[in-house]
N, C-alpha and C. Protein backbone atom coordinates (compact mmCIF):
# COMPACT_ATOMS: atom_id res chain seq x y z
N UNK A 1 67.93 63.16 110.16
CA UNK A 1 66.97 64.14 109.66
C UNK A 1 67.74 65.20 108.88
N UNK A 2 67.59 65.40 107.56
CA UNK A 2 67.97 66.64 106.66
C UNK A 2 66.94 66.80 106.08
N UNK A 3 67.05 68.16 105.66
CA UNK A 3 66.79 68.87 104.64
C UNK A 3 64.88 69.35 105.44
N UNK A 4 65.03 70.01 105.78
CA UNK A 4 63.42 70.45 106.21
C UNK A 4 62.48 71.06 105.21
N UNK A 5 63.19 71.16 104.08
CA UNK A 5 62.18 71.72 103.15
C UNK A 5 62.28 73.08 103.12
N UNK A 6 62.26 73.95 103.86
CA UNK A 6 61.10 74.89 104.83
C UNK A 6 61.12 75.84 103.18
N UNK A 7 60.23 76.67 103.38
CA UNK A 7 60.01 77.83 102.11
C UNK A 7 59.11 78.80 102.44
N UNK A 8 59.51 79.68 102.02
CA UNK A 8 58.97 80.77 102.26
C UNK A 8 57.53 81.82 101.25
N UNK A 9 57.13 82.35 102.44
CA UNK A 9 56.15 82.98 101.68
C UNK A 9 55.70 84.68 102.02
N UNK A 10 55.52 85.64 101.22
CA UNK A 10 54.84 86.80 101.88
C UNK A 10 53.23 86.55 102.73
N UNK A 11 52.95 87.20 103.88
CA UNK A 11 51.36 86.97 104.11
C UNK A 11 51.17 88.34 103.54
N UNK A 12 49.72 88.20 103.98
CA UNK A 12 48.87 89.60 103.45
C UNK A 12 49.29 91.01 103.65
N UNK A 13 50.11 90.82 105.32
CA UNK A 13 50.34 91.81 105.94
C UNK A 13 51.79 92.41 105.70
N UNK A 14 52.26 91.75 104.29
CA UNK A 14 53.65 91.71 104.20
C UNK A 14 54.85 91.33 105.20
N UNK A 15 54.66 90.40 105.55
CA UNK A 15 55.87 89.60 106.35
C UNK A 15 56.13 88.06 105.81
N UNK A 16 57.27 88.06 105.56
CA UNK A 16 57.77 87.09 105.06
C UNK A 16 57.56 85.53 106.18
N UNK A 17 56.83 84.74 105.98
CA UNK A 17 56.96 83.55 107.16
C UNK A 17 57.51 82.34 106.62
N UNK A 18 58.11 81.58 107.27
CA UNK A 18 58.58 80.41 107.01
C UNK A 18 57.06 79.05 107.01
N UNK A 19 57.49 78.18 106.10
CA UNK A 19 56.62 76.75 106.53
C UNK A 19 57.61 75.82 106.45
N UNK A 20 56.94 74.20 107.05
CA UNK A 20 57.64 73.69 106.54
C UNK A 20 56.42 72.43 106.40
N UNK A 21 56.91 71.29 105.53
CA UNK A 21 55.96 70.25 105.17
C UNK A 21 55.55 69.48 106.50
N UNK A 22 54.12 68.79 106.29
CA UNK A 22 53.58 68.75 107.67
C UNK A 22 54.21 67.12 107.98
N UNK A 23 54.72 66.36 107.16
CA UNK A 23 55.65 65.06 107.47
C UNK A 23 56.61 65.42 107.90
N UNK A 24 57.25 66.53 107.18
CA UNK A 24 58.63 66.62 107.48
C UNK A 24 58.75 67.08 109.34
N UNK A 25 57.52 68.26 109.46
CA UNK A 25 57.27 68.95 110.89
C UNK A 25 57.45 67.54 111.48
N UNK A 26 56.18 66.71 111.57
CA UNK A 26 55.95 65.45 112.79
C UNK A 26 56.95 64.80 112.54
N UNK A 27 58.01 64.50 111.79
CA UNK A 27 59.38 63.80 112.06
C UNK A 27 60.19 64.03 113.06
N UNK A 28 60.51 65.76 112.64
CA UNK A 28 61.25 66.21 113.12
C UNK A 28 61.17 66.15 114.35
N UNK A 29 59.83 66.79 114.62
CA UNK A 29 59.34 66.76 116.41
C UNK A 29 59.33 65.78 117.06
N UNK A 30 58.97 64.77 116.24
CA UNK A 30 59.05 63.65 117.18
C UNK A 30 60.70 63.05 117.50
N UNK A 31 61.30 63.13 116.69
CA UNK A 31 62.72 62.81 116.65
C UNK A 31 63.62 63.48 118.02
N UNK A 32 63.04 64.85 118.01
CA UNK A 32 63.78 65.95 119.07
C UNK A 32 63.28 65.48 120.42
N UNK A 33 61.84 65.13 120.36
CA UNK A 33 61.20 64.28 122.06
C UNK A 33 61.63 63.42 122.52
N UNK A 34 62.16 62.51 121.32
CA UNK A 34 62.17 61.01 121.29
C UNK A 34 63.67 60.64 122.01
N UNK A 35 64.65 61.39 121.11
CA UNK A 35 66.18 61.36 121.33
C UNK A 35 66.37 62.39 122.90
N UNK A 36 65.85 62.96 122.88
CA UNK A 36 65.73 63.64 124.49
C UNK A 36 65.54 62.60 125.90
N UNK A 37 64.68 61.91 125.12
CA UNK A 37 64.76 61.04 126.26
C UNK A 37 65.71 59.77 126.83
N UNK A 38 66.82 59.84 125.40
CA UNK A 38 67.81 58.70 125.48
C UNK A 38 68.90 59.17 126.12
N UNK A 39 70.05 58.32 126.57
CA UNK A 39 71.12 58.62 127.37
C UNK A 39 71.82 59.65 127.13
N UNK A 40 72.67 60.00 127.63
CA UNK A 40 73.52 61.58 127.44
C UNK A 40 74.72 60.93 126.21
N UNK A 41 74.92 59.75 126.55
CA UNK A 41 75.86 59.05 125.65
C UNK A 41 75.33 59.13 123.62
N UNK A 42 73.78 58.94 123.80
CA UNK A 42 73.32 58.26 122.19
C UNK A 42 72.56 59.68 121.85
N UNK A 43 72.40 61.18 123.19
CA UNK A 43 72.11 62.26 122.52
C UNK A 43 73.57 62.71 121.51
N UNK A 44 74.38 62.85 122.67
CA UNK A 44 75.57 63.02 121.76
C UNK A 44 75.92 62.44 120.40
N UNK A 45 76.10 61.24 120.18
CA UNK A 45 75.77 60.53 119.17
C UNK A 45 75.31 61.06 117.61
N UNK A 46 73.91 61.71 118.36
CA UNK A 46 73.20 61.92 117.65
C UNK A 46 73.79 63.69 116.91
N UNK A 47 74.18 64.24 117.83
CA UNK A 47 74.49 65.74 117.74
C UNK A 47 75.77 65.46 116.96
N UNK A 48 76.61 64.38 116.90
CA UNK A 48 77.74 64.32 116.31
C UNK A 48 77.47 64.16 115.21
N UNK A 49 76.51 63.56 114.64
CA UNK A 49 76.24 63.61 113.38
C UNK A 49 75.98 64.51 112.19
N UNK A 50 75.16 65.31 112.97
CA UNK A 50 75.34 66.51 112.46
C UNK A 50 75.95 67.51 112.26
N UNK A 51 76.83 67.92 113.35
CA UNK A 51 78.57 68.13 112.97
C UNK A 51 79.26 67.35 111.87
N UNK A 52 79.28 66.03 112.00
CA UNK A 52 80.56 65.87 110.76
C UNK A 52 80.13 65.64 109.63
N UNK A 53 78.59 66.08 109.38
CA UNK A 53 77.81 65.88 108.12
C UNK A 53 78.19 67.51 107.43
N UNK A 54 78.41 68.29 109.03
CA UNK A 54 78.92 70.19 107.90
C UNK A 54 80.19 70.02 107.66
N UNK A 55 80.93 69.74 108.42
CA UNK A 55 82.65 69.81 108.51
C UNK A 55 82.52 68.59 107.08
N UNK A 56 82.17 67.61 106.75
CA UNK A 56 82.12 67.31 105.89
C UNK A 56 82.33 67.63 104.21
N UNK A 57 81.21 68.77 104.64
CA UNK A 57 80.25 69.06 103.05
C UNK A 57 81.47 70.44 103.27
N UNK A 58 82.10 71.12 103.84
CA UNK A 58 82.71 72.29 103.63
C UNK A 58 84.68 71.93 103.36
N UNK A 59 84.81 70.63 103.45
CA UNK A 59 85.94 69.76 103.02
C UNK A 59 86.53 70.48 102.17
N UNK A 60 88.08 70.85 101.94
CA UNK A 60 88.74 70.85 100.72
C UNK A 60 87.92 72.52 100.20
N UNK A 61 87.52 73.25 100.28
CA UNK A 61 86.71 74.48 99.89
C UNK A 61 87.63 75.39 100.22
N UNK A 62 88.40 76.42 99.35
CA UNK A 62 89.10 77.88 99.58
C UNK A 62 88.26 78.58 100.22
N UNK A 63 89.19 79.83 100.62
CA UNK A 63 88.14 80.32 101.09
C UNK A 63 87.92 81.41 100.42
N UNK A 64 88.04 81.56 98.91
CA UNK A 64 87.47 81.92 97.79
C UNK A 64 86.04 81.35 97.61
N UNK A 65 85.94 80.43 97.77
CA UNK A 65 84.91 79.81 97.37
C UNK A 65 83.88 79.76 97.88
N UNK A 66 84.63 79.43 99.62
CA UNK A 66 83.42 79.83 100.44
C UNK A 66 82.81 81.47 100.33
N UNK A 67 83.32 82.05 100.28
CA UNK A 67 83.10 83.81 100.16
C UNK A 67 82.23 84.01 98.79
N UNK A 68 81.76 82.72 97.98
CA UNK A 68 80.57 82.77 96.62
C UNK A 68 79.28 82.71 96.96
N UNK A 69 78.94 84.09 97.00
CA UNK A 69 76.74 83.95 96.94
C UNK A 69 76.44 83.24 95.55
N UNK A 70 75.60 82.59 95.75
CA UNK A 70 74.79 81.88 94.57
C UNK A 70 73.43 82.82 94.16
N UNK A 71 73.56 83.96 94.75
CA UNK A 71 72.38 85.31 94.62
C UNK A 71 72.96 86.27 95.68
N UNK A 72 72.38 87.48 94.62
CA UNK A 72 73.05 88.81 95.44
C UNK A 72 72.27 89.01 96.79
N UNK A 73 71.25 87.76 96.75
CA UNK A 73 70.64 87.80 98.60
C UNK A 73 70.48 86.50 98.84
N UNK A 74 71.44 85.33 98.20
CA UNK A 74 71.74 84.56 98.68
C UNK A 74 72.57 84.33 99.89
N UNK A 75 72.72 82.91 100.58
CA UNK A 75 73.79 83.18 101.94
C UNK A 75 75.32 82.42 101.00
N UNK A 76 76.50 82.82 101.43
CA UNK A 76 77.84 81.86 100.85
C UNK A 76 77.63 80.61 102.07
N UNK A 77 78.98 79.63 101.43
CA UNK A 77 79.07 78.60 102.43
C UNK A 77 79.83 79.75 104.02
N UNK A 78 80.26 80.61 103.96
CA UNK A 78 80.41 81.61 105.06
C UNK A 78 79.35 82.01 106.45
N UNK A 79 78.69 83.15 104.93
CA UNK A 79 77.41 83.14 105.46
C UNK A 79 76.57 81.66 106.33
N UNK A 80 76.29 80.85 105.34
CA UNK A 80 75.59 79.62 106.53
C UNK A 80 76.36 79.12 107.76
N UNK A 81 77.60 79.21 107.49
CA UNK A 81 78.61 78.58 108.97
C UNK A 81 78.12 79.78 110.09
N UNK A 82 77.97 80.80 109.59
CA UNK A 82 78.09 81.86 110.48
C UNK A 82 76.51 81.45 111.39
N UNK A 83 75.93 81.17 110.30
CA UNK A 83 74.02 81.00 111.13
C UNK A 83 73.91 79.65 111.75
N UNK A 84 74.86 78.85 111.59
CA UNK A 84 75.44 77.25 112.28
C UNK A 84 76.15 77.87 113.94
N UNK A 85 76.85 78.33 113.70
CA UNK A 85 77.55 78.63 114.70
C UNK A 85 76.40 79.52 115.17
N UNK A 86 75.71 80.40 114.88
CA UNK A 86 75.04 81.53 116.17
C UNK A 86 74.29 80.34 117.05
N UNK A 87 73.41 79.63 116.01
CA UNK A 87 72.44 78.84 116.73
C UNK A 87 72.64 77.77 117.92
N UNK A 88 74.00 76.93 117.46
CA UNK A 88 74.54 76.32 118.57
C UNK A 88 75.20 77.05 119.74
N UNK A 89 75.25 78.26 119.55
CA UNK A 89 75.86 79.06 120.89
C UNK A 89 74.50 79.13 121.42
N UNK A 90 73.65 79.24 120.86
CA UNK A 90 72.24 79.50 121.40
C UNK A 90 71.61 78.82 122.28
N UNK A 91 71.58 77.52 121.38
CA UNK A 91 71.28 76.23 121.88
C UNK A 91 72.22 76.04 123.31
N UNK A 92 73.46 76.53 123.06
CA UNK A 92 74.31 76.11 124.52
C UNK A 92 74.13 76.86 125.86
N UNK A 93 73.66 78.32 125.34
CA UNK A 93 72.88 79.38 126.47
C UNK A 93 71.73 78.57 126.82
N UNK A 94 70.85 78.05 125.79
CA UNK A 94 69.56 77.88 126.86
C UNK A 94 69.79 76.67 127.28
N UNK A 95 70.25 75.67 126.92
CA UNK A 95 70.20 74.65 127.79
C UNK A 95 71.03 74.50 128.74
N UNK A 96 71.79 75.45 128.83
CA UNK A 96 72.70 75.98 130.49
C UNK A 96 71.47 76.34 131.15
N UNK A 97 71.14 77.44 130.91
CA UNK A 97 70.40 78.00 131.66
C UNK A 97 68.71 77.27 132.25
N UNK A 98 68.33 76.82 130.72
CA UNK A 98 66.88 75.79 131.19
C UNK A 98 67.39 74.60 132.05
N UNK A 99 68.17 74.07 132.17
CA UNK A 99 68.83 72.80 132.90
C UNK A 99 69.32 73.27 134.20
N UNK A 100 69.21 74.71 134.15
CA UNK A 100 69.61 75.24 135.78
C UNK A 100 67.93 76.22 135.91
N UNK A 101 67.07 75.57 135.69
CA UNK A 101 65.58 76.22 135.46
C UNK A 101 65.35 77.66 135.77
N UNK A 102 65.84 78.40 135.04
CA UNK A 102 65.95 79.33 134.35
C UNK A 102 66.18 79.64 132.82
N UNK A 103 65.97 81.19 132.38
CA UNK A 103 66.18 81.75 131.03
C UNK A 103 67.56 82.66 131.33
N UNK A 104 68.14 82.42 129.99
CA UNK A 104 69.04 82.85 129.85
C UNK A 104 68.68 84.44 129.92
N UNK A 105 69.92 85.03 130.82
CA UNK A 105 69.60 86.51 130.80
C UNK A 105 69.07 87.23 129.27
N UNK A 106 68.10 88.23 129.11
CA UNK A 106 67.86 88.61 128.25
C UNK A 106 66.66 87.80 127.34
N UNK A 107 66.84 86.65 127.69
CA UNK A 107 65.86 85.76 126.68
C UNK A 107 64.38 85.54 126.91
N UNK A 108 63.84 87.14 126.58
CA UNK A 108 61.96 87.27 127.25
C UNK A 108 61.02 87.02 125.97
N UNK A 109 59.81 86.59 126.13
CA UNK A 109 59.01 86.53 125.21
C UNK A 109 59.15 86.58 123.08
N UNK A 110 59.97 87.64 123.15
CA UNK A 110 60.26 88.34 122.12
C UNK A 110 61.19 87.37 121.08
N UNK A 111 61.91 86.78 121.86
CA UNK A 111 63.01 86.19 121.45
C UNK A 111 62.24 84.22 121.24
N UNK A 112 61.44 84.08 121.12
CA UNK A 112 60.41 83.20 121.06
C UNK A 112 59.35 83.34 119.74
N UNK A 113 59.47 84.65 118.69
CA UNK A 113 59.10 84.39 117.68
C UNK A 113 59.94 84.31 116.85
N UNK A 114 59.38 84.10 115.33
CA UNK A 114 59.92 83.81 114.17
C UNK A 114 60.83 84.68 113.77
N UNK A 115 60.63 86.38 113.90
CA UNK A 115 61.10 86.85 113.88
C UNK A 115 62.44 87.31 114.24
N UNK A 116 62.64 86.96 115.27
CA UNK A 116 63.88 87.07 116.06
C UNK A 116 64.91 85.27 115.76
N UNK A 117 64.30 84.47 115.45
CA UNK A 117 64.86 83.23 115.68
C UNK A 117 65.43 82.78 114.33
N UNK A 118 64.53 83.31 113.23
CA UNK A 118 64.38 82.33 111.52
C UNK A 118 65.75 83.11 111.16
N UNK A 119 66.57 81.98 110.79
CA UNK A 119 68.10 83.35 110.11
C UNK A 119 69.24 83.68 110.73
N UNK A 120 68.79 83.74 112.12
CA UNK A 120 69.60 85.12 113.19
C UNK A 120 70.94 83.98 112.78
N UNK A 121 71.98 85.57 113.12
CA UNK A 121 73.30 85.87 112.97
C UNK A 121 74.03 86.84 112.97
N UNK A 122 74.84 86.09 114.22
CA UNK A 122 75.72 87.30 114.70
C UNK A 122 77.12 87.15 115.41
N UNK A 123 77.41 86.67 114.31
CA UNK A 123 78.93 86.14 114.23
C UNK A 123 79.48 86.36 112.48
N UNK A 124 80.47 86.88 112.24
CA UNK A 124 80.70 86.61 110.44
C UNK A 124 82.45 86.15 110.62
N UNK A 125 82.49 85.44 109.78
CA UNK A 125 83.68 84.97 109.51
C UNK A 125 84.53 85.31 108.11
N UNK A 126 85.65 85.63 107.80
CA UNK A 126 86.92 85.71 106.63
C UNK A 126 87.39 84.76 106.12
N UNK A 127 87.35 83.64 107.01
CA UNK A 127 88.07 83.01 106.64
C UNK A 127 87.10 81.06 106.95
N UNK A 128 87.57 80.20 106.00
CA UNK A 128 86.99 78.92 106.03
C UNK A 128 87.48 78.12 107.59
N UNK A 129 88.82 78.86 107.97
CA UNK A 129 89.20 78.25 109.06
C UNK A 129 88.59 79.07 110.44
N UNK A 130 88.88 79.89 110.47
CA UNK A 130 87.68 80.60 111.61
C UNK A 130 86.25 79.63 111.76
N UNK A 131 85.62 79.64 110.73
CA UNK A 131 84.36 79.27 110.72
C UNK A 131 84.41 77.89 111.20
N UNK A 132 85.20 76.67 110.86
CA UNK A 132 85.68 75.81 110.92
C UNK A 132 85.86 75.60 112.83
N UNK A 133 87.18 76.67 113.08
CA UNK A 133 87.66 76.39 114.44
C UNK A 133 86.25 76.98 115.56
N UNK A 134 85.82 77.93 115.40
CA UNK A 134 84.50 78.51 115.76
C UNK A 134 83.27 77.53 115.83
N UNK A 135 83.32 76.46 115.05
CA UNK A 135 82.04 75.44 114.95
C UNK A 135 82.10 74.48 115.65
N UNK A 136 83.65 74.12 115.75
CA UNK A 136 84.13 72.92 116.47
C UNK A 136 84.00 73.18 118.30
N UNK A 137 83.88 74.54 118.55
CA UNK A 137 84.39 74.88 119.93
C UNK A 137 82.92 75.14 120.35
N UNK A 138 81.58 75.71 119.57
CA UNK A 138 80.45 75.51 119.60
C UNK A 138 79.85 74.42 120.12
N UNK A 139 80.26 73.18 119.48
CA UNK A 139 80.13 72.03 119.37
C UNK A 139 80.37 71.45 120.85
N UNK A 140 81.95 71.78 121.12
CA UNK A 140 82.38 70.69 121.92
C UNK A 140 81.50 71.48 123.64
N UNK A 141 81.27 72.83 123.17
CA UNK A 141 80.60 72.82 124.17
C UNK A 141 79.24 72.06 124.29
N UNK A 142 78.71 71.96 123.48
CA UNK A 142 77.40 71.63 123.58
C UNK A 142 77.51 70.21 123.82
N UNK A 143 78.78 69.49 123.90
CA UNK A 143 78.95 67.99 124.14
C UNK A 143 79.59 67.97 125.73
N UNK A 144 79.96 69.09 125.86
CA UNK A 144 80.16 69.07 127.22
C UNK A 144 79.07 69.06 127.92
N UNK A 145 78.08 70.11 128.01
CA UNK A 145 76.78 70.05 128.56
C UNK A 145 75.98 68.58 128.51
N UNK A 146 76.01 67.97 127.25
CA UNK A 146 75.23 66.92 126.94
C UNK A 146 75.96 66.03 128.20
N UNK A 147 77.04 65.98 128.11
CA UNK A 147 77.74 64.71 129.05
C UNK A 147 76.98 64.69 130.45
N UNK A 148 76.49 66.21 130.84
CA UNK A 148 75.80 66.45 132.33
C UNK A 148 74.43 66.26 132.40
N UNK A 149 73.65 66.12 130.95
CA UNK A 149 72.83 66.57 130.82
C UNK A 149 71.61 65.83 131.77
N UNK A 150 71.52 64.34 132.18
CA UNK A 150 70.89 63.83 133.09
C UNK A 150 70.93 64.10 134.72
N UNK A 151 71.76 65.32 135.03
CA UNK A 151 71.40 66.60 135.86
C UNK A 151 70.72 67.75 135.86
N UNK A 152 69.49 67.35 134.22
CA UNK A 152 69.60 68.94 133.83
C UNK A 152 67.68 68.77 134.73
N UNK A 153 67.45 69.99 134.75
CA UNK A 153 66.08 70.27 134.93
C UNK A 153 65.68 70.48 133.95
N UNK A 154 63.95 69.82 133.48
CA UNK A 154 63.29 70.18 132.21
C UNK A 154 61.94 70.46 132.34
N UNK A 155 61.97 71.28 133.71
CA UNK A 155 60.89 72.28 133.78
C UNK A 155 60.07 73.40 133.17
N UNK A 156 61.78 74.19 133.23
CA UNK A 156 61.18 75.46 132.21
C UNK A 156 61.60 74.94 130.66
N UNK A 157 60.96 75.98 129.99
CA UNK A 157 60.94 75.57 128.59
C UNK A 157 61.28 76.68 127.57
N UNK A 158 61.62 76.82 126.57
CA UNK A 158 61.50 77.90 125.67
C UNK A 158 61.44 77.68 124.39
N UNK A 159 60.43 78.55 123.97
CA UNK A 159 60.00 78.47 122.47
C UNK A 159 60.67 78.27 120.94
N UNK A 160 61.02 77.23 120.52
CA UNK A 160 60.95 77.58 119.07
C UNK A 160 60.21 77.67 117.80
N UNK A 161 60.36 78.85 117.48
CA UNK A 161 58.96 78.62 116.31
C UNK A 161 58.10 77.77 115.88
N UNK A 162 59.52 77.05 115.14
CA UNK A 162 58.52 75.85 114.52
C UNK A 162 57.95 75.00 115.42
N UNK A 163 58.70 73.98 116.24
CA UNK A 163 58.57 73.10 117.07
C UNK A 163 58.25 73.27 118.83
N UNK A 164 57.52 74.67 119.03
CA UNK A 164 57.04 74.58 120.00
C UNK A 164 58.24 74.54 121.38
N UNK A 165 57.47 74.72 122.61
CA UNK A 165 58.10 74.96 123.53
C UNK A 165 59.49 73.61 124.03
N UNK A 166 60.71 73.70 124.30
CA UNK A 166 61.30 73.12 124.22
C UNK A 166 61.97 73.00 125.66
N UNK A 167 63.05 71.86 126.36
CA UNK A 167 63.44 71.76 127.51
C UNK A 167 65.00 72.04 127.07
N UNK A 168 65.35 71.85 128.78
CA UNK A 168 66.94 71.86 128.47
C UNK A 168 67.43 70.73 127.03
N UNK A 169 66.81 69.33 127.73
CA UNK A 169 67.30 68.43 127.09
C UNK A 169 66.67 68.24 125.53
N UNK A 170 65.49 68.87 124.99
CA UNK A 170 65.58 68.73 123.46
C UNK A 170 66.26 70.12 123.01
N UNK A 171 66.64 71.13 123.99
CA UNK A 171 67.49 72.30 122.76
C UNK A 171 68.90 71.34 122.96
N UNK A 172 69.35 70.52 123.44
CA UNK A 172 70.47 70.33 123.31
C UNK A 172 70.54 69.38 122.42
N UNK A 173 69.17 68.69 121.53
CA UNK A 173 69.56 67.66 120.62
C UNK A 173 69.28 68.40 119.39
N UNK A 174 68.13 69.82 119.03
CA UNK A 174 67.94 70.45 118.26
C UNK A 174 68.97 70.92 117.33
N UNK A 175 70.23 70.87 118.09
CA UNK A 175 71.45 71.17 116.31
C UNK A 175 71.41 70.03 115.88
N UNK A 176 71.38 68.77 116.14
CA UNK A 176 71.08 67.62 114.91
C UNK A 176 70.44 67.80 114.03
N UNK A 177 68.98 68.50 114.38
CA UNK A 177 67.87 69.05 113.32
C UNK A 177 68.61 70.30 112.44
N UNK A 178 69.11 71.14 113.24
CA UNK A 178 69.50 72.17 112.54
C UNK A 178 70.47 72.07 111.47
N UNK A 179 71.42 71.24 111.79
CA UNK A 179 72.59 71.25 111.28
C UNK A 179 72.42 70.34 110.02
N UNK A 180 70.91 69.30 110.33
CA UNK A 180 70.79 67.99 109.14
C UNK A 180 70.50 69.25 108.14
N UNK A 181 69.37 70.02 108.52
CA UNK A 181 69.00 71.38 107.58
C UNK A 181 69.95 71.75 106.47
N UNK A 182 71.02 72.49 107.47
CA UNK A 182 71.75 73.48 107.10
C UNK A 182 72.85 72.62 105.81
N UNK A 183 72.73 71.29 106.22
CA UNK A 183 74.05 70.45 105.43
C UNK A 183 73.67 70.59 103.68
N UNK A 184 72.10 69.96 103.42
CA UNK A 184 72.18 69.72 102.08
C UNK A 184 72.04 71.09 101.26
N UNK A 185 71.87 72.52 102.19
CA UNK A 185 72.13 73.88 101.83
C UNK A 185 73.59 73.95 101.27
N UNK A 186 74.34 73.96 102.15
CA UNK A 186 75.96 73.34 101.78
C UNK A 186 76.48 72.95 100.96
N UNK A 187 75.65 71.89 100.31
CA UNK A 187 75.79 70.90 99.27
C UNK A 187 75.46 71.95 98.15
N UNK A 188 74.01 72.47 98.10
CA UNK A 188 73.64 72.79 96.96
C UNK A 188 74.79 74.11 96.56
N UNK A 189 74.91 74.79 97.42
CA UNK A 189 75.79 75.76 97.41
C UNK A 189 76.71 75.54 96.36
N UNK A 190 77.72 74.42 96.76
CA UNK A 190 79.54 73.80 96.34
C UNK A 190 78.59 73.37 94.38
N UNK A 191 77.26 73.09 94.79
CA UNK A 191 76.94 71.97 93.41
C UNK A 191 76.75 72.87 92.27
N UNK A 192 76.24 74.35 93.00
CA UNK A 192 75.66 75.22 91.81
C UNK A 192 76.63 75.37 90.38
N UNK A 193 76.02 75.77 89.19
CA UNK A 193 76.65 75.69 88.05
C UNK A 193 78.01 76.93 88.07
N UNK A 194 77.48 77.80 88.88
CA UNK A 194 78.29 79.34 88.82
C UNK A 194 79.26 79.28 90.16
N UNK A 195 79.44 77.81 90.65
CA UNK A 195 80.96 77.66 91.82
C UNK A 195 81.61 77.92 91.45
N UNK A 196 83.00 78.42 91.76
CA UNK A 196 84.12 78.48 91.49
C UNK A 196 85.34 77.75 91.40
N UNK A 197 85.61 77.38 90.63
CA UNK A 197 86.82 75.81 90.71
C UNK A 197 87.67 76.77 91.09
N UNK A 198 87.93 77.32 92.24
CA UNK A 198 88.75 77.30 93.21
C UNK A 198 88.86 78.98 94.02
């Protein structure tokens, strides 16, 4: 799964909301239910993919280069590692915590809309290798968890915007989704006419 489309719009009330296409939505969702229910071995699998589809696309890149907005409110290839990495720390809080049926301290109602979820970041990086060593350690946690994960409880649940209330075991397959996202962003980034050869 890449590329979600998603795009944005003002409503009436002036707030910016996200959509995304209604094929692309029932893919996705179904993909995150579907792979949840497979072994801890072929979730992983699946989560690996999406890892070496970023570490991929950010290959060979200075970190001149990465440090290039393609708009003065565009994100750099920086910027997006940085919103890669918050989310999988995220993903690794709640499915600690939903798999031990509970919410992660702090994580009430609030933190369940769009608002708080679409974007967030809060981590920044200098350098291509930070972002790099920072993604990988994200990662391997979240493959650690996965390895347990047919211990997990998937009672409680917590919200993501788009895709509705979620368990231990689909936030832990949800960076596949995220990360398929975040990759062909990546791409377009390195492809734009105004990159920097070096």
């Amino acid at each position: 799964m890449d590329d979600l489309k998603i795009t944005y719009a003002v409503d009436a009330d002036g707030v910016r909301r996200a959509s995304i296409p209604e094929a692309t939505f029932a893919y996705a969702s179904s993909f995150i239910r579907e792979t949840a229910h497979k072994s801890a071995s072929e979730i992983a699998a699946a989560v690996q993919q999406g890892q070496d589809a970023i570490l991929r696309t950010i290959e060979g890149l200075t970190d001149g280069q990465a440090h290039h907005k393609p708009s003065p409110d565009g994100w750099s290839v920086l910027d997006t590692m940085a919103h890669i990495v918050t989310v999988k720390r995220i993903c690794v809080a709640l499915t600690t915590s939903l798999a031990a049926g509970q919410l992660p301290p702090g994580f009430g109602p609030h933190f369940e809309e769009e608002r708080a979820q679409d974007g967030v970041t809060v981590v920044r990086f200098d350098t291509l290798a930070e972002a790099r060593e920072a993604a990988e350690a994200a990662h391997n946690e979240l493959l650690a968890l996965i390895a347990k994960i047919d211990d997990a409880g998937v009672e409680i649940r917590f919200k993501h915007f788009f895709f509705g209330s979620l368990n231990a075991r689909e936030w832990a397959v949800f960076p596949r989704i995220h990360d398929g996202d975040h990759g062909p962003q990546l791409a377009r980034i390195r492809e734009a006419a105004d990159f920097p050869a070096a």
